[in-house]
N, C-alpha and C. Protein backbone atom coordinates (compact mmCIF):
# COMPACT_ATOMS: atom_id res chain seq x y z
N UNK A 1 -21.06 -71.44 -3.92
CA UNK A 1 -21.05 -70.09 -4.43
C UNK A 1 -22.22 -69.92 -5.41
N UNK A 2 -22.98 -68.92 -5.23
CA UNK A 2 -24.48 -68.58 -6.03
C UNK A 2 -23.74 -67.47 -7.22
N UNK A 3 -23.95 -67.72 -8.63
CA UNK A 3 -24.29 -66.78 -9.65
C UNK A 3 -24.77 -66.39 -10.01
N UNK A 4 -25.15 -65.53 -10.26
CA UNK A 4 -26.25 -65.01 -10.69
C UNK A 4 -26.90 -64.58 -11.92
N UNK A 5 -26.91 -65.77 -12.77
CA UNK A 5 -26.67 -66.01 -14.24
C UNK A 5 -28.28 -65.12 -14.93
N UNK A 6 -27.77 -64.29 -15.94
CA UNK A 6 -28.84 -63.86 -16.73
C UNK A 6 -29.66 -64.72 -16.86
N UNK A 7 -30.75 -64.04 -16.61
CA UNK A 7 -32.51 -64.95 -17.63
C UNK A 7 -32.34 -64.34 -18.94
N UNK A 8 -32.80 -65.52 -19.79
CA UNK A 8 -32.49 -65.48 -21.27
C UNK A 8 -33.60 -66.41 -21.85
N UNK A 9 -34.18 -65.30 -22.67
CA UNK A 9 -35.52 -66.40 -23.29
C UNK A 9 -36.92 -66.26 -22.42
N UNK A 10 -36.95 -65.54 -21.64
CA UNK A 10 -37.95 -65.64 -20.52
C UNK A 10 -38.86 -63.99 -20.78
N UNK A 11 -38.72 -63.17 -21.50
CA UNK A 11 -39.38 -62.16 -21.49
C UNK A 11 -40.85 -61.91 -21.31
N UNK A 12 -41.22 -62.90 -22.49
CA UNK A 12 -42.90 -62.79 -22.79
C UNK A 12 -43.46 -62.98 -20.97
N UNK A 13 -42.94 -64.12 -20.17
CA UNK A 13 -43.46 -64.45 -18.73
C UNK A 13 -43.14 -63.02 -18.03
N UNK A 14 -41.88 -62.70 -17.86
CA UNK A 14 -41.50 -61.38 -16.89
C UNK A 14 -42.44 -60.48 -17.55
N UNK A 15 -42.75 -59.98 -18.44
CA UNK A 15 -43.73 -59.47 -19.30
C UNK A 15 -45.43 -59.58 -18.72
N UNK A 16 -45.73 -61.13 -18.74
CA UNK A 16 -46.88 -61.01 -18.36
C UNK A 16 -46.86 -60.41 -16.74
N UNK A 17 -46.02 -61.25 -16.06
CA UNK A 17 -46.30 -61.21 -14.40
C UNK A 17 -46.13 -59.47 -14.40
N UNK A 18 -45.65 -58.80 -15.08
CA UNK A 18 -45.25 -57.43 -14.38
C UNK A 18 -46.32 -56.60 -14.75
N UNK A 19 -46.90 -56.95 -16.19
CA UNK A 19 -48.02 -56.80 -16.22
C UNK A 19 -49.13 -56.81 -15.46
N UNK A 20 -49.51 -58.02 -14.98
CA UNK A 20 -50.58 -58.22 -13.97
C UNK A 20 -50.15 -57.62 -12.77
N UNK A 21 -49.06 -57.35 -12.41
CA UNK A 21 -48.79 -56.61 -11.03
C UNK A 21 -49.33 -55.10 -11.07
N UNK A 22 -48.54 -54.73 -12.56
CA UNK A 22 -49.06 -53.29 -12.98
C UNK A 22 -50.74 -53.11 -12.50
N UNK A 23 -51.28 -53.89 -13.03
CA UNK A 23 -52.73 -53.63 -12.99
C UNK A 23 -53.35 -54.24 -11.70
N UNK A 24 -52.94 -54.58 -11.22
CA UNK A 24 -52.92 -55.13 -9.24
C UNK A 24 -53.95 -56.74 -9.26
N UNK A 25 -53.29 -57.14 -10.29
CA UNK A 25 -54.01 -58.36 -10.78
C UNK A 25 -52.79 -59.49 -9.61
N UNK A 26 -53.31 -60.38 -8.63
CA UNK A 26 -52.38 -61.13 -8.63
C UNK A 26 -52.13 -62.37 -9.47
N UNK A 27 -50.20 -62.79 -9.24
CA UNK A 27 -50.57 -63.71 -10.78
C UNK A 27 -49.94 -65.13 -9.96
N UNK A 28 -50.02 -66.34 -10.28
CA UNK A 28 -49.70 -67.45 -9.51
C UNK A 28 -48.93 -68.17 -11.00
N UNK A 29 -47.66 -68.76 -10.63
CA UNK A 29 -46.91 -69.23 -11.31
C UNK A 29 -46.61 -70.82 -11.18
N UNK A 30 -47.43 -71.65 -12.28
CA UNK A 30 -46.91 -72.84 -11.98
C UNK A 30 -46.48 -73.64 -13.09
N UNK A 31 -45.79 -74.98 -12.91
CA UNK A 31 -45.21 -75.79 -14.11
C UNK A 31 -44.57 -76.94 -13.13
N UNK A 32 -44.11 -77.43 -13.87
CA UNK A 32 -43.55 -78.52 -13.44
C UNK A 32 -42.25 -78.39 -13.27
N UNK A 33 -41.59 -79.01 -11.99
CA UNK A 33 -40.28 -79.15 -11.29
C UNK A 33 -39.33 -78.76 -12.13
N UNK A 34 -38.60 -77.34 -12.58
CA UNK A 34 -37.56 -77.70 -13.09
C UNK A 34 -37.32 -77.01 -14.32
N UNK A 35 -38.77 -76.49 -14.53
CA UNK A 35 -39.26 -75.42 -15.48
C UNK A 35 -38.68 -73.76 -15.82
N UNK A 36 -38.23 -73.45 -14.23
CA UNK A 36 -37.73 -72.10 -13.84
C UNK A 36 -38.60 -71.29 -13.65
N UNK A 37 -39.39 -71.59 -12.85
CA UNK A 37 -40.54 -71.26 -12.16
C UNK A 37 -39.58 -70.00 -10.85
N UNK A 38 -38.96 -70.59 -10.75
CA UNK A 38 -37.97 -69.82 -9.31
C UNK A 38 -37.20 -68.63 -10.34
N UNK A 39 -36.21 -68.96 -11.09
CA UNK A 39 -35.71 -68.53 -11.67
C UNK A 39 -36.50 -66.99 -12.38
N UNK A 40 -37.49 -67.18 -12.77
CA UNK A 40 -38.09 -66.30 -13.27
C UNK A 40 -38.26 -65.46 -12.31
N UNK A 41 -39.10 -65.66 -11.33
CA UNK A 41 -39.47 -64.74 -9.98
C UNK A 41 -37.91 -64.11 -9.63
N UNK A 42 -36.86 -65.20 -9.34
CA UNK A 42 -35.74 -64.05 -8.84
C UNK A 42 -35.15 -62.93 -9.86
N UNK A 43 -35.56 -63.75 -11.26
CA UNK A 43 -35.04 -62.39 -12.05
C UNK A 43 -36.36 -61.13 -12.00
N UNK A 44 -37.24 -61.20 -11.42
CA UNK A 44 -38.28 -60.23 -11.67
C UNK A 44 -38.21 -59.64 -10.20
N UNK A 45 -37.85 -59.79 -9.45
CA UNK A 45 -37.64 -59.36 -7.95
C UNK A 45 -36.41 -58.58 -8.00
N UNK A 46 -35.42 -58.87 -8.81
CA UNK A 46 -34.11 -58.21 -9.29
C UNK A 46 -34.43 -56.85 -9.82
N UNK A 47 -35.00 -57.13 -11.09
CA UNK A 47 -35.60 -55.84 -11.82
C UNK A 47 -36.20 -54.95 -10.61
N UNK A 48 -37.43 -55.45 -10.38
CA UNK A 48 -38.38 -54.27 -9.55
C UNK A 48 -37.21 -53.66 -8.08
N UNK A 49 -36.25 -54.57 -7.62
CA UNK A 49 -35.58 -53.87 -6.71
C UNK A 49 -34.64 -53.02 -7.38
N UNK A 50 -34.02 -53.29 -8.41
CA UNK A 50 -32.98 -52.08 -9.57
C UNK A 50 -33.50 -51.24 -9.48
N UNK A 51 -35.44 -50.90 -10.28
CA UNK A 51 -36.14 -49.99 -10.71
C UNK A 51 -36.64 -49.15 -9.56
N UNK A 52 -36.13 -49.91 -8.41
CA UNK A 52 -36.35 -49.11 -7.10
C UNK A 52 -38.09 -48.82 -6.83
N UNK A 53 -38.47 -50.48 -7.22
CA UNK A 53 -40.13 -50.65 -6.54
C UNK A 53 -40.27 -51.28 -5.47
N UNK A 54 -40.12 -50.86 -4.58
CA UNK A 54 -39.84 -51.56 -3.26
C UNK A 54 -41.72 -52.29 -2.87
N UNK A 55 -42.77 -51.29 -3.15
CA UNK A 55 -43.69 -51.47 -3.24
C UNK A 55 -44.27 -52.40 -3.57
N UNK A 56 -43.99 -52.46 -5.47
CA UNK A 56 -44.45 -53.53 -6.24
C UNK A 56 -43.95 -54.87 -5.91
N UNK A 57 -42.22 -54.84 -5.14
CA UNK A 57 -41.77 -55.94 -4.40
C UNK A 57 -42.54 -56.89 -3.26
N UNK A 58 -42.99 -55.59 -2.49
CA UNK A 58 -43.70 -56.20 -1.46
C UNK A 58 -45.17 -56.47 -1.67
N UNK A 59 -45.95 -55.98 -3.02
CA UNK A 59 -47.10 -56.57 -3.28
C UNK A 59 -46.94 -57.67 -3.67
N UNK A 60 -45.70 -58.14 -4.60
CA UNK A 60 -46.05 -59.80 -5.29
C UNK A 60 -45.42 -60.20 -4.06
N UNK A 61 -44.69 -60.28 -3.17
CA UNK A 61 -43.94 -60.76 -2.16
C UNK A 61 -45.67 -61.37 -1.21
N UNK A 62 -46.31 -60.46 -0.86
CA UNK A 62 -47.48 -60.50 -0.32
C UNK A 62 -48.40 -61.49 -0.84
N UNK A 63 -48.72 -61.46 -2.44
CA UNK A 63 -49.31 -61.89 -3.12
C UNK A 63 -48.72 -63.05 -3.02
N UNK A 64 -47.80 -63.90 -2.86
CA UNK A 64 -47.15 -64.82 -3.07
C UNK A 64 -47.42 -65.58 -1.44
N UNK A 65 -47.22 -65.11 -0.46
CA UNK A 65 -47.64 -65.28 0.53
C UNK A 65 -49.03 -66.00 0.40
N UNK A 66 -50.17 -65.13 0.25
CA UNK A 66 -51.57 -65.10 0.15
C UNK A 66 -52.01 -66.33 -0.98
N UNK A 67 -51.12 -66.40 -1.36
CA UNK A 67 -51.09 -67.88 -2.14
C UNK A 67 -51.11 -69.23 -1.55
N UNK A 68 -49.82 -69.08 -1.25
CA UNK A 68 -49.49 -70.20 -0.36
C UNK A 68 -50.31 -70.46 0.99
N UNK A 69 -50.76 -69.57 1.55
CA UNK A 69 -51.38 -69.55 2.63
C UNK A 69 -52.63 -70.05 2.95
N UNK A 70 -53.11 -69.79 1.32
CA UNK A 70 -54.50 -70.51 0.71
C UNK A 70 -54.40 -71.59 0.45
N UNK A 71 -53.56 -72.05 -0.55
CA UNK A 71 -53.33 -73.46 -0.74
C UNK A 71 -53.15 -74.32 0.77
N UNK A 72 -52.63 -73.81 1.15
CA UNK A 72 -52.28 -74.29 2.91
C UNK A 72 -53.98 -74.29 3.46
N UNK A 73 -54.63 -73.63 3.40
CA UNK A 73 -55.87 -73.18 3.96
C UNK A 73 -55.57 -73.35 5.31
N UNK A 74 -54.05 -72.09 5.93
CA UNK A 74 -53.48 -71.77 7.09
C UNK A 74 -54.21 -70.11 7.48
N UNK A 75 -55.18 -70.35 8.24
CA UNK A 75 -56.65 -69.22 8.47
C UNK A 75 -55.53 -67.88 9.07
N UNK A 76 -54.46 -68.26 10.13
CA UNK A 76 -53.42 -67.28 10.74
C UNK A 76 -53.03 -66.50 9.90
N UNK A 77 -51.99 -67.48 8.73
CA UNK A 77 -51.24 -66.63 7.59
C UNK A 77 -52.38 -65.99 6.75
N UNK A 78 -53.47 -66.55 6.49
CA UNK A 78 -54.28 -65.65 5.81
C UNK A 78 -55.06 -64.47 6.86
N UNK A 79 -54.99 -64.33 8.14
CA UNK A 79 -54.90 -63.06 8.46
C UNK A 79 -54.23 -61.86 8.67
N UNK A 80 -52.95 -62.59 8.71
CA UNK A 80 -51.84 -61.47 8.55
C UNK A 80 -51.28 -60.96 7.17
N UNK A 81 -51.68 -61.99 5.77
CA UNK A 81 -51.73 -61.47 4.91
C UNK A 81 -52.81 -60.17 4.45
N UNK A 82 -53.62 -60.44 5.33
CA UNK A 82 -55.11 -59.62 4.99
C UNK A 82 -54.26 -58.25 5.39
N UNK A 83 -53.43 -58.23 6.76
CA UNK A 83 -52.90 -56.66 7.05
C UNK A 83 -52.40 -56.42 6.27
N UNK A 84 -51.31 -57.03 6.08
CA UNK A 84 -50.11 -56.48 4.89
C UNK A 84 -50.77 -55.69 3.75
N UNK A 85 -51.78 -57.05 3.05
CA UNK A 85 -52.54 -55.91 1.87
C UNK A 85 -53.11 -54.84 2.12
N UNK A 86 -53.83 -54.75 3.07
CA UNK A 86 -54.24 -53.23 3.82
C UNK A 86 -53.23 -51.87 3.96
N UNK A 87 -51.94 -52.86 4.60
CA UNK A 87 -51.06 -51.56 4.98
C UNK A 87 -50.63 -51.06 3.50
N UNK A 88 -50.61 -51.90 2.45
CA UNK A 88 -50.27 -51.90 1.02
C UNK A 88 -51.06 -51.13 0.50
N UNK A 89 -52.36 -50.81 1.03
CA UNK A 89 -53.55 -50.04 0.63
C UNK A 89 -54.11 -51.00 -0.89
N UNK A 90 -53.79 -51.60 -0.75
CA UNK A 90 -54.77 -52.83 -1.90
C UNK A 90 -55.91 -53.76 -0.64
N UNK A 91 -56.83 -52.88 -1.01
CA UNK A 91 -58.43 -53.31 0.17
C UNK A 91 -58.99 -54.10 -0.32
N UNK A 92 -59.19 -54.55 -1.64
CA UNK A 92 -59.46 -55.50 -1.98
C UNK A 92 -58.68 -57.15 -2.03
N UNK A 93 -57.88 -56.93 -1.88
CA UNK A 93 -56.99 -57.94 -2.00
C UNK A 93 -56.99 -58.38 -0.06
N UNK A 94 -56.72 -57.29 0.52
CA UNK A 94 -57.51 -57.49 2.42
C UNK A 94 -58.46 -58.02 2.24
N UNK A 95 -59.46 -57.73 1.76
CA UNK A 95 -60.66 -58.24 1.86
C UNK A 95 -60.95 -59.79 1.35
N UNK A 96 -60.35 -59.97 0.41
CA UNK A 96 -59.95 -61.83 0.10
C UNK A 96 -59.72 -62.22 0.75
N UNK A 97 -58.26 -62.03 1.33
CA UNK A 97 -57.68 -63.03 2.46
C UNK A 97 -58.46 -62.85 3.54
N UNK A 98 -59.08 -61.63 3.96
CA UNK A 98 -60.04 -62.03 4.88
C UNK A 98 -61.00 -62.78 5.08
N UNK A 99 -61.54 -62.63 3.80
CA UNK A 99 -63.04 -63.72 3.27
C UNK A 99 -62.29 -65.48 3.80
N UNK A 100 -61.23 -65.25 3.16
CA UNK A 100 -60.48 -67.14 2.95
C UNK A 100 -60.00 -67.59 4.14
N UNK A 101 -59.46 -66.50 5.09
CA UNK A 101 -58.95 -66.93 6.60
C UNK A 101 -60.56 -66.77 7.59
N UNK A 102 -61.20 -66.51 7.22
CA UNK A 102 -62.67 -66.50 7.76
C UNK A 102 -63.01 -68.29 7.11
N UNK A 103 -63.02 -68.59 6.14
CA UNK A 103 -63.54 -69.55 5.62
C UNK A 103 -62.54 -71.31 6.54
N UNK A 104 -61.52 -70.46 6.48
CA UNK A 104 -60.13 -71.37 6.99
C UNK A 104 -60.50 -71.60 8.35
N UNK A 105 -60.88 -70.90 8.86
CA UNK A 105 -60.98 -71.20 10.18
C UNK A 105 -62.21 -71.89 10.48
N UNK A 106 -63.76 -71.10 10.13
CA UNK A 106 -64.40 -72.40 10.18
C UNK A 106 -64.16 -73.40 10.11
N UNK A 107 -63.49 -73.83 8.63
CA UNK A 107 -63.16 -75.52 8.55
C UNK A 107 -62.81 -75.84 9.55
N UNK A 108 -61.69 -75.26 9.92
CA UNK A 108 -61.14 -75.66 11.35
C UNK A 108 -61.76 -75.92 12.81
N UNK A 109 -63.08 -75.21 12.72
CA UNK A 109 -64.09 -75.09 13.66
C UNK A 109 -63.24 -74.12 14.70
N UNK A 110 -63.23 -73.17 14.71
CA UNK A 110 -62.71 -71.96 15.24
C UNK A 110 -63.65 -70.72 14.68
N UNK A 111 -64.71 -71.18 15.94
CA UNK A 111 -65.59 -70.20 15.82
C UNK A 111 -65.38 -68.48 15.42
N UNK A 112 -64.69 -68.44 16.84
CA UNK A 112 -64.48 -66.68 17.07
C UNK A 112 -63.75 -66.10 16.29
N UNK A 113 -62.84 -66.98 15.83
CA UNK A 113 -61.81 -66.42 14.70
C UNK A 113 -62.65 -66.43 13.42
N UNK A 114 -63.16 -66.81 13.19
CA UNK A 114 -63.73 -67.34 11.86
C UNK A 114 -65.03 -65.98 11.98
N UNK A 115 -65.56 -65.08 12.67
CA UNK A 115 -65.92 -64.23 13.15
C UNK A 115 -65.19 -63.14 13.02
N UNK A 116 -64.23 -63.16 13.60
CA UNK A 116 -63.39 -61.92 13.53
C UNK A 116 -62.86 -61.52 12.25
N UNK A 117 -62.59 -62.62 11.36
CA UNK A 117 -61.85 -62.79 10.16
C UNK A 117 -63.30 -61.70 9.16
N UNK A 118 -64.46 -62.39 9.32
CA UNK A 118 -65.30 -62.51 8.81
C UNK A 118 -65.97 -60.83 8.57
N UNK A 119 -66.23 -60.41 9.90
CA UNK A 119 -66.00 -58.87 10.19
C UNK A 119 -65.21 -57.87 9.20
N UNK A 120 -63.80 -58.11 9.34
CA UNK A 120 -62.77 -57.63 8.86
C UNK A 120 -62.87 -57.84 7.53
N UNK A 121 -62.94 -58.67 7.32
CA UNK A 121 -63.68 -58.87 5.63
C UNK A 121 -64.89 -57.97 5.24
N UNK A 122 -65.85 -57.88 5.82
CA UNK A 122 -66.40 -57.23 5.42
C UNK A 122 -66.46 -55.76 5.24
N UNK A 123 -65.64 -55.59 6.60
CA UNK A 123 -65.41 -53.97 6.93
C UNK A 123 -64.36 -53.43 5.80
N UNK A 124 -63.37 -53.88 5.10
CA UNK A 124 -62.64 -53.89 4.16
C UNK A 124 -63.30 -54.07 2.86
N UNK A 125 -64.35 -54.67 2.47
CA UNK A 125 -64.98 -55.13 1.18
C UNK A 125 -65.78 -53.94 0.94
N UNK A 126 -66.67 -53.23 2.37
CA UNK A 126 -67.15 -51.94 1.96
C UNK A 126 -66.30 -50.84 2.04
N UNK A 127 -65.09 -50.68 2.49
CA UNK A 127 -64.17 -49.36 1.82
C UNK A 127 -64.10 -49.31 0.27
N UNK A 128 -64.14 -50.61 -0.60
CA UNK A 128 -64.08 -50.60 -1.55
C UNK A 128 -65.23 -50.04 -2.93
N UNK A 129 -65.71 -49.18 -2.31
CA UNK A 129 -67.29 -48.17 -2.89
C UNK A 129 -66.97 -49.41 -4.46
N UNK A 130 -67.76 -50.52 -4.17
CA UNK A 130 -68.75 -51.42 -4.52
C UNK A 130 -67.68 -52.27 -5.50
N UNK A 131 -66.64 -52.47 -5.63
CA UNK A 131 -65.52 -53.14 -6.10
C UNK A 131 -65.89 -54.68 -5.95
N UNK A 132 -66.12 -55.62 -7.30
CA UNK A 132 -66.39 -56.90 -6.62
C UNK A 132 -65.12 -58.08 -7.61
N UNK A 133 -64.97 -58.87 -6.62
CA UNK A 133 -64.36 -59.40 -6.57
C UNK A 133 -64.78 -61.34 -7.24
N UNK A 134 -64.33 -62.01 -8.23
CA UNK A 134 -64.85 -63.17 -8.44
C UNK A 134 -64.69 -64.08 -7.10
N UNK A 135 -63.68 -63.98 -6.26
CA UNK A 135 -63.58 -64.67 -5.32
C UNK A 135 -64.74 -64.42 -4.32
N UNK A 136 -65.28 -63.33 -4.07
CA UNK A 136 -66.64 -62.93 -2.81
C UNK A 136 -67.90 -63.55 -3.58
N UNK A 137 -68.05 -63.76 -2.98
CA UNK A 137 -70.14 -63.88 -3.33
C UNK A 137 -70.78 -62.14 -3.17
N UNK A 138 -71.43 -62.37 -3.98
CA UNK A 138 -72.26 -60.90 -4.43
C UNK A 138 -73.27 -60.98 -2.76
N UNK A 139 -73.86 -62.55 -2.74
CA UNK A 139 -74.50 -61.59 -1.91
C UNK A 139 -74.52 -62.23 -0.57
N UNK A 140 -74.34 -61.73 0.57
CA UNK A 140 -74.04 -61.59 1.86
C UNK A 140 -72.55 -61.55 2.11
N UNK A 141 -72.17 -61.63 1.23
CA UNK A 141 -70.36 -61.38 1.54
C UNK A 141 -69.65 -62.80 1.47
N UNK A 142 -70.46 -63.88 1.47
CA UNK A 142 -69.86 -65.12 2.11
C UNK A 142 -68.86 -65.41 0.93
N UNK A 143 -68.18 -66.53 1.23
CA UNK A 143 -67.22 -66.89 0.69
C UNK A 143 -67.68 -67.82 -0.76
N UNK A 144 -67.42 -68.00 -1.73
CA UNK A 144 -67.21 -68.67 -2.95
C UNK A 144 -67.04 -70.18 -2.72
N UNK A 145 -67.97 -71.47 -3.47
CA UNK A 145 -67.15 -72.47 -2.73
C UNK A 145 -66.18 -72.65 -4.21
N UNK A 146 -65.22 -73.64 -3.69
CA UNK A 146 -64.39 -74.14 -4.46
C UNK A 146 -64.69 -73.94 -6.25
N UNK A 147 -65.61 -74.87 -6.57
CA UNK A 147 -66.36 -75.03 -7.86
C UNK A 147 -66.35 -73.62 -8.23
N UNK A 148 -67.17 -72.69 -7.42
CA UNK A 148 -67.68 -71.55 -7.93
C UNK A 148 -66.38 -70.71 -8.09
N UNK A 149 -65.10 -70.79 -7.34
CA UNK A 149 -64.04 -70.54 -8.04
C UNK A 149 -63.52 -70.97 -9.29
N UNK A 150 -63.45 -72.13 -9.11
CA UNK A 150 -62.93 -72.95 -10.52
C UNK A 150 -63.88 -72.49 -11.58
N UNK A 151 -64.70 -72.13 -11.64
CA UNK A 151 -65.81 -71.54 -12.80
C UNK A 151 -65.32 -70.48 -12.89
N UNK A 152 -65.18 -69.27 -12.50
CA UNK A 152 -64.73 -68.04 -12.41
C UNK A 152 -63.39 -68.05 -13.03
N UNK A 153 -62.11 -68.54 -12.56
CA UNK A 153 -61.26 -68.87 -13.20
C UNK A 153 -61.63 -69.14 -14.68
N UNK A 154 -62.29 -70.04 -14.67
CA UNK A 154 -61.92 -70.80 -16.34
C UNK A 154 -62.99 -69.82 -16.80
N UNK A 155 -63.97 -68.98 -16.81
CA UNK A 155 -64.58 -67.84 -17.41
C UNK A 155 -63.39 -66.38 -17.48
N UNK A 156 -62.85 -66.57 -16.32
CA UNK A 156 -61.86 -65.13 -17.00
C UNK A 156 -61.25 -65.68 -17.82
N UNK A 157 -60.52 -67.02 -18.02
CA UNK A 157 -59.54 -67.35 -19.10
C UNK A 157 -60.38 -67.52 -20.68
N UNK A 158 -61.80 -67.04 -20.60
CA UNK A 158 -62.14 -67.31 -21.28
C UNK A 158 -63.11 -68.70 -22.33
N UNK A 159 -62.86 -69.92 -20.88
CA UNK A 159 -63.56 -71.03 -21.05
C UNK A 159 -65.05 -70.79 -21.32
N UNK A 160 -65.81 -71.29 -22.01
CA UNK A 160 -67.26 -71.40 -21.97
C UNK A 160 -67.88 -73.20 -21.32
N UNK A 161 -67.02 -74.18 -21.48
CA UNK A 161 -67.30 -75.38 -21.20
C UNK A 161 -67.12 -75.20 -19.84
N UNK A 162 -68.48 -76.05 -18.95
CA UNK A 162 -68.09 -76.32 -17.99
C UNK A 162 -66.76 -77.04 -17.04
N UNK A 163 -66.41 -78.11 -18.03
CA UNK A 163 -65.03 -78.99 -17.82
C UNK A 163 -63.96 -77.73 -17.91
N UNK A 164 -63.88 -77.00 -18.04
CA UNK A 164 -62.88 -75.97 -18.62
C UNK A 164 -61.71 -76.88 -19.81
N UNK A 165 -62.49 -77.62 -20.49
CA UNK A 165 -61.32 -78.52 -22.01
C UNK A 165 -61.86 -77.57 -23.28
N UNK A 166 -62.81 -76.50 -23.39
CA UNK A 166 -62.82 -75.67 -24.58
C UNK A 166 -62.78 -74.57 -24.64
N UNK A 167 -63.15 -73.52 -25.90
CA UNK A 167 -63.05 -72.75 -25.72
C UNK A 167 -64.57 -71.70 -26.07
C-alpha cells in the first residue's frame, strides 16, 4: 500500500525547480541514492497537476525524458523528444535534442539519421529569430563537444576556473 506522505523541509528545491520551469529553463536533479531526489519530483508533479498545469507537467515530464535520453546518448529517444518539445512549442529546446540525436547517431555511424536529425535541428534553431543556446555552436549549427559543455555549465554557475573548483 503507497502513502502518500507530505514533503516537509523541501521548499527552497520545489522552489527552485518550479522556478526554472517558470522561466523554461530545464533543471536536472541529482544526489546521491536516498537523498529524495524522487520524492521531491512526485511532490512537484502533485502540485502542478492540483494547480491544473497539465502543460508545465508535460514540459518537465519531457525535459526529464531529454535527459535521460542524453545521458543514454539513445539518438531515437532524442528524436522523439525533439517532437514533443515542438508540439510543446518550446523550439528551442526541439532544436537541442535535435542537435544531440544528430550527434547520437553519428557516433553510432548512422549516417542518414544523423542527417535527418541534423536538418530538423536546424530548421527548428532558425524559427527561433536568433535565440542561442550554450548547448549549439554559434557557428554552423554543429553540436558542442563535451568540454565545451562542461565549460558553459560551470560559466552559468558562475565558475571562472577552468577545473570548475572556484569561484
Amino acid at each position: 500500500m503507497w502513502v502518500d506522505w507530505p514533503v516537509v523541509g523541501r521548499e527552497e528545491e520545489l522552489a527552485a525547480i518550479s522556478a526554472g520551469l517558470r522561466h523554461g529553463v530545464g533543471c536536472v536533479v541529482v544526489g546521491e541514492p536516498g537523498v529524495g531526489k524522487t520524492i521531491v519530483l512526485r511532490e512537484l508533479r502533485r502540485r502542478l497537476a492540483a494547480a491544473g498545469r497539465d502543460s508545465q507537467l508535460m514540459l518537465a515530464t519531457t525535459a526529464a525524458q531529454s535527459a535521460t535520453a542524453l545521458t543514454a546518448g539513445d539518438a531515437r529517444r532524442l528524436d522523439s523528444v525533439s517532437a514533443r518539445f515542438e508540439d510543446l512549442g518550446t523550439l528551442l529546446l526541439a532544436a537541442e535534442a535535435s542537435y544531440a540525436g544528430a550527434a547520437a547517431h553519428q557516433a553510432a555511424g548512422d549516417q542518414r539519421p544523423a542527417a535527418v536529425s541534423l536538418a530538423r535541428a536546424i530548421a527548428l534553431h532558425a524559427r527561433c529569430e536568433g535565440a542561442f543556446s550554450p548547448w549549439i555552436a554559434p557557428q554552423g549549427g554543429g553540436v558542442l563537444t563535451p568540454r565545451e559543455q562542461q565549460v558553459a555549465v560551470l560559466a552559468a554557475a558562475g565558475r571562472t576556473d577552468a577545473r570548475g573548483g572556484g569561484t
